[in-house]
C-alpha atoms as a PDB file:
ATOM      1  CA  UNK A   1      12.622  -4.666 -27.396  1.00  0.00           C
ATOM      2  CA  UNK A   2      11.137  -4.081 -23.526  1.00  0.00           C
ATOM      3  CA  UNK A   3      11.256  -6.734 -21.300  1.00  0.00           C
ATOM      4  CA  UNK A   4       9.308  -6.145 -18.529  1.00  0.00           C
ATOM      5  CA  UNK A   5      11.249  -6.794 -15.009  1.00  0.00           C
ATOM      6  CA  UNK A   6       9.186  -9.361 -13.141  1.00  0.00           C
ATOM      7  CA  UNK A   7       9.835 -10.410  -9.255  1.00  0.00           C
ATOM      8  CA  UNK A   8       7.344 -13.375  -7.646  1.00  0.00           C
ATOM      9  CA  UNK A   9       6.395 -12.611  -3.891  1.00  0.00           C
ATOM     10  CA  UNK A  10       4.937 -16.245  -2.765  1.00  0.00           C
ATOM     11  CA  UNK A  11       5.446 -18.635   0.242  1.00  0.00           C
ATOM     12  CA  UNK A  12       4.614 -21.230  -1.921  1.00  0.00           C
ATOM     13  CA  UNK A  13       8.478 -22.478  -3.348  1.00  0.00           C
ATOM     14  CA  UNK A  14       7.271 -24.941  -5.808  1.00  0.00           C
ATOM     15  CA  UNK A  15       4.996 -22.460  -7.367  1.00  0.00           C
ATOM     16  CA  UNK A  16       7.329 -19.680  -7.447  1.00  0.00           C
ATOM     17  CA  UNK A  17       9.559 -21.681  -9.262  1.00  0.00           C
ATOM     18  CA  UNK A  18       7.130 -23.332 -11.427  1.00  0.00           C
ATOM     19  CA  UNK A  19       5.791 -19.565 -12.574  1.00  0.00           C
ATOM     20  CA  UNK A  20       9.421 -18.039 -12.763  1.00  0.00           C
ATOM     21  CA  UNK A  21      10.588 -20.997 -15.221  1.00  0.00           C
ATOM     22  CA  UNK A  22       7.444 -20.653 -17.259  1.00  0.00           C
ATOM     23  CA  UNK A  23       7.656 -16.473 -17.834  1.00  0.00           C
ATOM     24  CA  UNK A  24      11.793 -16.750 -18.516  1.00  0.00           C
ATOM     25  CA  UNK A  25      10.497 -18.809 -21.709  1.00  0.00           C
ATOM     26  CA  UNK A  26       8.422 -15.225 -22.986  1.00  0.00           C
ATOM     27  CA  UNK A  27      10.525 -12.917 -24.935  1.00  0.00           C
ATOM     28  CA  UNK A  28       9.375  -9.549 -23.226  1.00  0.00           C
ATOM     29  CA  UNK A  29       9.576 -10.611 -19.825  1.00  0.00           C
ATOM     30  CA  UNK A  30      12.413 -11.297 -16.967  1.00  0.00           C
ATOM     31  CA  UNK A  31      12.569 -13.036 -13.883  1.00  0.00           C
ATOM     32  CA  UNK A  32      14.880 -10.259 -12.001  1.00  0.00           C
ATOM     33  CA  UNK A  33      13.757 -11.925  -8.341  1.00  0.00           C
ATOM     34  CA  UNK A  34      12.359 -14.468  -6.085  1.00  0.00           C
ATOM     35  CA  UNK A  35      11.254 -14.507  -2.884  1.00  0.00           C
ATOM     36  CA  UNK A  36       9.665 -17.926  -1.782  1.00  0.00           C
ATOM     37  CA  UNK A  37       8.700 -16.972   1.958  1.00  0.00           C
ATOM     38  CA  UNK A  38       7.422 -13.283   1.687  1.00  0.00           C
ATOM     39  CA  UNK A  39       8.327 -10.916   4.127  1.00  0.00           C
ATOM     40  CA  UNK A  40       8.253  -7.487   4.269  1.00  0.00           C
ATOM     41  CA  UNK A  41      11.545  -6.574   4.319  1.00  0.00           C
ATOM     42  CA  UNK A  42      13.079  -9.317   1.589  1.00  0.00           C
ATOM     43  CA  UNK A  43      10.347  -8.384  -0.441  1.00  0.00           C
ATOM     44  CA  UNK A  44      11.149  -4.378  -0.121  1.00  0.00           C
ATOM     45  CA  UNK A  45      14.689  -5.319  -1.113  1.00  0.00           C
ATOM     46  CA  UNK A  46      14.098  -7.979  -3.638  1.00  0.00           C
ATOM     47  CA  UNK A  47      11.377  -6.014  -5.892  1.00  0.00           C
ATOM     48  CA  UNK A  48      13.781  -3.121  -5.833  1.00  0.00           C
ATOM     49  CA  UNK A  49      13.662  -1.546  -9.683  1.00  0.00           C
ATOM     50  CA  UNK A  50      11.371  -4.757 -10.680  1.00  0.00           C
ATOM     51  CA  UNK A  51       8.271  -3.088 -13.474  1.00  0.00           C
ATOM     52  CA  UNK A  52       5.515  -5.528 -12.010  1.00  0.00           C
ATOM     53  CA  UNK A  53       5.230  -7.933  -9.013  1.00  0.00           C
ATOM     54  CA  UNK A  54       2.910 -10.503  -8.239  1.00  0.00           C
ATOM     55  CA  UNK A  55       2.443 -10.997  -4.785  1.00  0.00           C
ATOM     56  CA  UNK A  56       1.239 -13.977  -2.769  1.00  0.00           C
ATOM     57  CA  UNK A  57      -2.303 -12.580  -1.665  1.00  0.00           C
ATOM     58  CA  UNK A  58      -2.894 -14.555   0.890  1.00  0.00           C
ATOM     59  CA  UNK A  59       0.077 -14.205   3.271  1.00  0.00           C
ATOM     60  CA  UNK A  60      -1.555 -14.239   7.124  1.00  0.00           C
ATOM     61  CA  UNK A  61      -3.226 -11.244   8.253  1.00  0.00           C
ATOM     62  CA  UNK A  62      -2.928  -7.767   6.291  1.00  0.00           C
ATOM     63  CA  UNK A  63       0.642  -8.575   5.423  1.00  0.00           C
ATOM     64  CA  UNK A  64       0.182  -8.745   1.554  1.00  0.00           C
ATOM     65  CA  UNK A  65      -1.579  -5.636   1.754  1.00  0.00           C
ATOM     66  CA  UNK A  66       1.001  -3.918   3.626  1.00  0.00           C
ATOM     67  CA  UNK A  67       3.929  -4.947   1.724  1.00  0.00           C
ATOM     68  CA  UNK A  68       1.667  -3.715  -1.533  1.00  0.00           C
ATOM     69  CA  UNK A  69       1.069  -0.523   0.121  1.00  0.00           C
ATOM     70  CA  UNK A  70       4.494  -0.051   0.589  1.00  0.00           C
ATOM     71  CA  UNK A  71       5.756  -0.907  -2.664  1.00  0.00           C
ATOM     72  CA  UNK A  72       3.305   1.040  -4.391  1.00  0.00           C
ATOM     73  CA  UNK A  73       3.785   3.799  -2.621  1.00  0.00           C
ATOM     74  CA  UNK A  74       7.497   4.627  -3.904  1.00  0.00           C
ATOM     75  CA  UNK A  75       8.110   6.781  -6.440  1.00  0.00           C
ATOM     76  CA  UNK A  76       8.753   4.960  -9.335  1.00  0.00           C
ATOM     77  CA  UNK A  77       7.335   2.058  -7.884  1.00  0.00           C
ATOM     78  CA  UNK A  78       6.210  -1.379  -9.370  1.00  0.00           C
ATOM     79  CA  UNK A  79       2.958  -2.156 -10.278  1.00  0.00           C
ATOM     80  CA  UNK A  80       1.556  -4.806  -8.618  1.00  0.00           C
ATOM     81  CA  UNK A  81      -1.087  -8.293  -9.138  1.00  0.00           C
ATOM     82  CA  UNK A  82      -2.388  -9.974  -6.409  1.00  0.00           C
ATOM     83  CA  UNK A  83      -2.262 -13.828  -6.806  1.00  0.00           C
ATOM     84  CA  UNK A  84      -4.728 -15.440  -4.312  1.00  0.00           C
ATOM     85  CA  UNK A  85      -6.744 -18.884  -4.116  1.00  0.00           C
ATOM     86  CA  UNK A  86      -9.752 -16.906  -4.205  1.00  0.00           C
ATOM     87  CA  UNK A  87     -11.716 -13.973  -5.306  1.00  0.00           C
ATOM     88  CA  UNK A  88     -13.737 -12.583  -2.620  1.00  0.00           C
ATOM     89  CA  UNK A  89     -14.498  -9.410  -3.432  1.00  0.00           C
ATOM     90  CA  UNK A  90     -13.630  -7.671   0.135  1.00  0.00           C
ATOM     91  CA  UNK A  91     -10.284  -9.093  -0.450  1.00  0.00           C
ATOM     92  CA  UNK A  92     -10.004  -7.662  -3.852  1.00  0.00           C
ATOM     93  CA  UNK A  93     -11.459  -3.663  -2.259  1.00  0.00           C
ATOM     94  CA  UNK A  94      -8.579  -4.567  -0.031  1.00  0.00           C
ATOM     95  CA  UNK A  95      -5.783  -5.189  -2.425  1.00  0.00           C
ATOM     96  CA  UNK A  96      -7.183  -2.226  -4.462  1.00  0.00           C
ATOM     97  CA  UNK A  97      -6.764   0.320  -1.696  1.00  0.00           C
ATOM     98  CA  UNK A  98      -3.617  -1.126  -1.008  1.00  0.00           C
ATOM     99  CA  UNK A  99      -2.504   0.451  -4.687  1.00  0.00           C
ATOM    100  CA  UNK A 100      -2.877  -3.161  -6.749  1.00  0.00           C
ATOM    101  CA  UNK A 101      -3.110  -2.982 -10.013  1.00  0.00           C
ATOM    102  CA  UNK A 102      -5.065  -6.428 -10.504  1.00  0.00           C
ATOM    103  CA  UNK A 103      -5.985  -9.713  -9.071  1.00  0.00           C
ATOM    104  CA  UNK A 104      -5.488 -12.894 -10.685  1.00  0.00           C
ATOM    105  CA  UNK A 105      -6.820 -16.955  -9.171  1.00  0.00           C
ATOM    106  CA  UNK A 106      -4.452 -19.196  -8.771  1.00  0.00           C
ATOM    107  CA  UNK A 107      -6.531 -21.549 -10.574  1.00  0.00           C
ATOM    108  CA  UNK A 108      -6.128 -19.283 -13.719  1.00  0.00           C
ATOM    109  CA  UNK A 109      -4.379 -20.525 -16.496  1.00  0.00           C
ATOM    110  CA  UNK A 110      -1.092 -19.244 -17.717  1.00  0.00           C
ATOM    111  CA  UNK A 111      -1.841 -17.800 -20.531  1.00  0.00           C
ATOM    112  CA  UNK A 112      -4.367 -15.668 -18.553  1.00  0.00           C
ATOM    113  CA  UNK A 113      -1.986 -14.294 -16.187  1.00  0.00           C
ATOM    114  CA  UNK A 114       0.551 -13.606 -19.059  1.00  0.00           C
ATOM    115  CA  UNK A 115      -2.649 -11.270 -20.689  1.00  0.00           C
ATOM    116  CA  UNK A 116      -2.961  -9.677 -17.104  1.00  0.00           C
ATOM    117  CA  UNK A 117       0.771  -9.393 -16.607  1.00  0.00           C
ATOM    118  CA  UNK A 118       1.183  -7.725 -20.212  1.00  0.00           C
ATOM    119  CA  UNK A 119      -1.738  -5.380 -19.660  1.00  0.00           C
ATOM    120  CA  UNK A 120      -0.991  -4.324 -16.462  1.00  0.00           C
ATOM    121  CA  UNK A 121       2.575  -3.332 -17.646  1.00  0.00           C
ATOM    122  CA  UNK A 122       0.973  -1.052 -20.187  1.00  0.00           C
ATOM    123  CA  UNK A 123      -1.175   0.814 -17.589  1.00  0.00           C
ATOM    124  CA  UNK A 124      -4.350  -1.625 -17.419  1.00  0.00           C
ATOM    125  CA  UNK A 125      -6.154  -2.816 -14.501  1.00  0.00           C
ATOM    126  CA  UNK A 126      -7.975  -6.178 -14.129  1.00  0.00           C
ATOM    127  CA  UNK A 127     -10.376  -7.555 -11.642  1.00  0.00           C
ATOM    128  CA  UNK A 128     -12.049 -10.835 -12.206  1.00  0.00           C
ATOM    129  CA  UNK A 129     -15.035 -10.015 -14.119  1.00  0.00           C
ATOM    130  CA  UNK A 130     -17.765 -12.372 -12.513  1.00  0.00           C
ATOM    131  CA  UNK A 131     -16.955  -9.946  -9.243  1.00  0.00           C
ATOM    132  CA  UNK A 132     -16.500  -6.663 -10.903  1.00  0.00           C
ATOM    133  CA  UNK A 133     -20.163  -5.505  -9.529  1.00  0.00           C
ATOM    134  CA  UNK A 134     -19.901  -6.778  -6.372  1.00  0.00           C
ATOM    135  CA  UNK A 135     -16.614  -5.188  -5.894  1.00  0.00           C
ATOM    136  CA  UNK A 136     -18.336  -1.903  -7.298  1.00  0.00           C
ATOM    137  CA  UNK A 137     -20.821  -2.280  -5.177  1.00  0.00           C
ATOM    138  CA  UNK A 138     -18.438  -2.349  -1.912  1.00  0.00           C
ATOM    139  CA  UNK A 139     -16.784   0.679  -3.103  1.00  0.00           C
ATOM    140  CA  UNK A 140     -20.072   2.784  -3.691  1.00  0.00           C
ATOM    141  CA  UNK A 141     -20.811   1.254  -0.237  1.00  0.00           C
ATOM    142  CA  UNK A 142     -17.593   2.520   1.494  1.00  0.00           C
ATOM    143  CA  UNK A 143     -18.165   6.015  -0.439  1.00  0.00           C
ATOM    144  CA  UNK A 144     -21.869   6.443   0.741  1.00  0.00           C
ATOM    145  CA  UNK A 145     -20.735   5.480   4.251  1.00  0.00           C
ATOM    146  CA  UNK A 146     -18.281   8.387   4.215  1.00  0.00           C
ATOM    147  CA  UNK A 147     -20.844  11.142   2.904  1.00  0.00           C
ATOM    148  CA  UNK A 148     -23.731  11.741   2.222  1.00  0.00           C
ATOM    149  CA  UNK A 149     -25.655  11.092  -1.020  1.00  0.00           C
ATOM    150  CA  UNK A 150     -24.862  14.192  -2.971  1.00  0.00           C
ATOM    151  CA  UNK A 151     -21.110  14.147  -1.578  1.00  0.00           C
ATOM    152  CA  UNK A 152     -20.810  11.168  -2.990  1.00  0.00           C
ATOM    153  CA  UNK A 153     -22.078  11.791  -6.304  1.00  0.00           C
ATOM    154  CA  UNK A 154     -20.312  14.965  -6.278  1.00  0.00           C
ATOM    155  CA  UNK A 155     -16.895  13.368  -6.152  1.00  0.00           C
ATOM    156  CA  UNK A 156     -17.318  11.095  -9.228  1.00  0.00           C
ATOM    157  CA  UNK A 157     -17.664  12.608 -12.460  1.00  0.00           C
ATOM    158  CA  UNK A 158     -21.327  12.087 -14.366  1.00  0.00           C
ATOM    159  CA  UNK A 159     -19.940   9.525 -17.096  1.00  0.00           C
ATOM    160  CA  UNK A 160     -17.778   7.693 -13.884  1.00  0.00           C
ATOM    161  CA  UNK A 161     -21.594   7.325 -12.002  1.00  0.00           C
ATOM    162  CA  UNK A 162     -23.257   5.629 -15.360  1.00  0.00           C
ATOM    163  CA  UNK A 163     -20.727   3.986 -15.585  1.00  0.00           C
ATOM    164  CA  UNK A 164     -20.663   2.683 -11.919  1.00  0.00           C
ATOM    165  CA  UNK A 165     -24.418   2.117 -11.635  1.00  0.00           C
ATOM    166  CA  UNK A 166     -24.085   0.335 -14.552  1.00  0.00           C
ATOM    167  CA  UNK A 167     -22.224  -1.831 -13.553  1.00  0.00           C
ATOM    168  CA  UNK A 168     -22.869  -2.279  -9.815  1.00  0.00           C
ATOM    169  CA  UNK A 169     -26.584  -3.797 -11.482  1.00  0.00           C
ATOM    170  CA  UNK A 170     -24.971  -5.979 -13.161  1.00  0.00           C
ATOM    171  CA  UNK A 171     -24.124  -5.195 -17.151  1.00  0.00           C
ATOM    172  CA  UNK A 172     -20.785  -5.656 -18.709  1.00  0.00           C
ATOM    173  CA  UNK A 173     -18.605  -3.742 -19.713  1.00  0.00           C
ATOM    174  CA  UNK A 174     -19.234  -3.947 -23.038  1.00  0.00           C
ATOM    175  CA  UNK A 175     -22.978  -3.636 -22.198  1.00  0.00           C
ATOM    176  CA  UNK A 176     -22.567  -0.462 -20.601  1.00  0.00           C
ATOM    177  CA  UNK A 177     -20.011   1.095 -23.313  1.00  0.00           C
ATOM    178  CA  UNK A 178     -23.050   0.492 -25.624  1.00  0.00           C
ATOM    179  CA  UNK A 179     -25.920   2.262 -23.637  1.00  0.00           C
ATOM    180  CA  UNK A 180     -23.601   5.073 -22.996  1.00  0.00           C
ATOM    181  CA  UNK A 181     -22.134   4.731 -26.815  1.00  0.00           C
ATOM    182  CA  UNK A 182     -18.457   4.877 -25.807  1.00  0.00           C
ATOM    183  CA  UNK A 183     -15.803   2.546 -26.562  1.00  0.00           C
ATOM    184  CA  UNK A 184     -15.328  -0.479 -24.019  1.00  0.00           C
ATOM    185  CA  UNK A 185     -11.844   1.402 -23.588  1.00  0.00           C
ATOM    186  CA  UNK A 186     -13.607   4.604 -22.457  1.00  0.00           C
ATOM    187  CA  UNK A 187     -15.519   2.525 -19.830  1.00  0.00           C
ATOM    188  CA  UNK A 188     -12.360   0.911 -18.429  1.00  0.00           C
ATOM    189  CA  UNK A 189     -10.567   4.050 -17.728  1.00  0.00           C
ATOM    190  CA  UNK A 190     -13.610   5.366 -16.039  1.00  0.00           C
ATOM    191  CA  UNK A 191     -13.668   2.338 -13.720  1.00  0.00           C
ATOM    192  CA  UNK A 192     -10.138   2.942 -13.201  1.00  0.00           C
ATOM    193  CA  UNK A 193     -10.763   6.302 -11.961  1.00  0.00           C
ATOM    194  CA  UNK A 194     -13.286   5.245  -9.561  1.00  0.00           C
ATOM    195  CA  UNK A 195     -11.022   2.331  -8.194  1.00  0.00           C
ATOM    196  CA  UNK A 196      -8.479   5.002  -7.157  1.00  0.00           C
ATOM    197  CA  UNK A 197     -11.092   7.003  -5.128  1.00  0.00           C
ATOM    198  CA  UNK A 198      -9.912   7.118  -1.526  1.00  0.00           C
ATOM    199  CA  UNK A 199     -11.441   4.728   1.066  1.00  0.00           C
ATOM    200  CA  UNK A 200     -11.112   0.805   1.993  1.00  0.00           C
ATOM    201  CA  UNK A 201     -11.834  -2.175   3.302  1.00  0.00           C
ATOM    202  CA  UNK A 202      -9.979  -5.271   4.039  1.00  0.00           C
ATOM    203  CA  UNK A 203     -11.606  -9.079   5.142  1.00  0.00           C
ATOM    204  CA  UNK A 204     -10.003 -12.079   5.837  1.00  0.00           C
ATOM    205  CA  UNK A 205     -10.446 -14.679   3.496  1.00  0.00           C
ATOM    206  CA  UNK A 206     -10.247 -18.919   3.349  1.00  0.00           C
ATOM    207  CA  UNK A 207      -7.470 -20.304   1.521  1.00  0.00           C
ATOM    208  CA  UNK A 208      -8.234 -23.123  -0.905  1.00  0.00           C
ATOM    209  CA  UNK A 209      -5.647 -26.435  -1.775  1.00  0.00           C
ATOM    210  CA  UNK A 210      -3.159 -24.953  -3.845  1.00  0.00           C
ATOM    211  CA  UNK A 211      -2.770 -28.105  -6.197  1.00  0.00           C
ATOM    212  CA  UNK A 212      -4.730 -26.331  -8.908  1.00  0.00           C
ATOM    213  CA  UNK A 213      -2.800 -23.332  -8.602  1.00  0.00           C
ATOM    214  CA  UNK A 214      -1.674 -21.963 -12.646  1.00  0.00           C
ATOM    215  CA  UNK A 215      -2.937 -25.098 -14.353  1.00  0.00           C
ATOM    216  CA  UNK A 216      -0.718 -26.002 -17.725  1.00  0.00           C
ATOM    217  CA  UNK A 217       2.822 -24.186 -16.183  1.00  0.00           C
ATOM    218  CA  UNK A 218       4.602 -26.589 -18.306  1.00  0.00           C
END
């Protein structure tokens, strides 16, 4: 049976802990490290042969990004989820560019993040779905801002730009899959190919009390 090698990146010590004790009691996954105050070199050292990590988001300045960047960019590499008290979307651009895999609240429950976790392992990405168009939206932007018009439809394939506009006005996914009669499945790997188009954008974001953070650990 796999067991997928988790580390938890967070400054937050009574959350790390709190997570790490709740995901030893799932039968596919391990707690292989923990690193309570992030930093870019424990963390290098720490998620060293780890399959996923979920890193603390909101670390000051562009450090989460940079530590992502860095860790994704290995060969063999983990895959990585942002965990952050919030979901603005120029955050989430951000964290994408930065070679995240997905981005999961805080406030989430538990058995949300194990769904992420689990699909993430297998390949997936996830965004938060109530800011999947906006974060579309900022990554047309950033692509329209680099060339012109038909540059910028010439680097996207014609099923990734249905799918994109489709999405950018709004639709699900599931929405979308139908007008274009694919498989929801079909649309998520074209939004995964258009996430990994080159480009980026990073904002500074608020944090929020982290009382709520992972509600039902226990």
């Amino acid at each position: 049976m796999v067991r997928w090698r988790v580390v938890i990146l967070d400054r937050q010590r009574t959350f790390v802990d709190a997570l790490a004790a709740r995901l030893e009691r799932e039968h596919d996954l391990s707690v292989v490290g923990l690193v309570p105050a992030a930093t870019l070199d424990a963390g290098l050292i720490v998620a060293d042969g780890a399959d996923i990590v979920l890193l603390d988001g909101d670390l000051p300045g562009d450090a989460g990004f940079s530590l992502c960047a860095e860790l994704t960019g290995r060969v063999g590499g983990p895959r990585v989820i942002m965990l952050s008290d919030s979901s603005e979307p120029q955050r989430i651009v951000g964290a994408l560019r930065a070679g995240a895999a997905g981005w999961v609240r805080k406030d989430e429950t538990v058995e949300q993040l194990l769904r992420v976790l689990r699909g993430v392992a297998r390949g997936e990405m996830w965004l938060p779905p109530g800011e999947l168009g906006h974060v579309l939206r900022l990554l047309l932007g950033e692509l329209d801002e680099r060339s012109s018009d038909d540059e910028l439809f010439g680097v996207l394939t014609p099923r990734e730009r249905q799918v994109a506009v489709g999405l950018a006005q709004g639709c699900g996914r599931r929405d979308v899959a139908g007008r274009l009669h694919r498989s929801w499945h079909a649309v998520r790997a074209y939004l995964q190919n258009l996430m990994a188009r080159p480009g980026g954008a990073c904002l500074d974001a608020g944090r929020r009390s982290p009382s709520a953070d992972f509600p039902h650990l226990t």
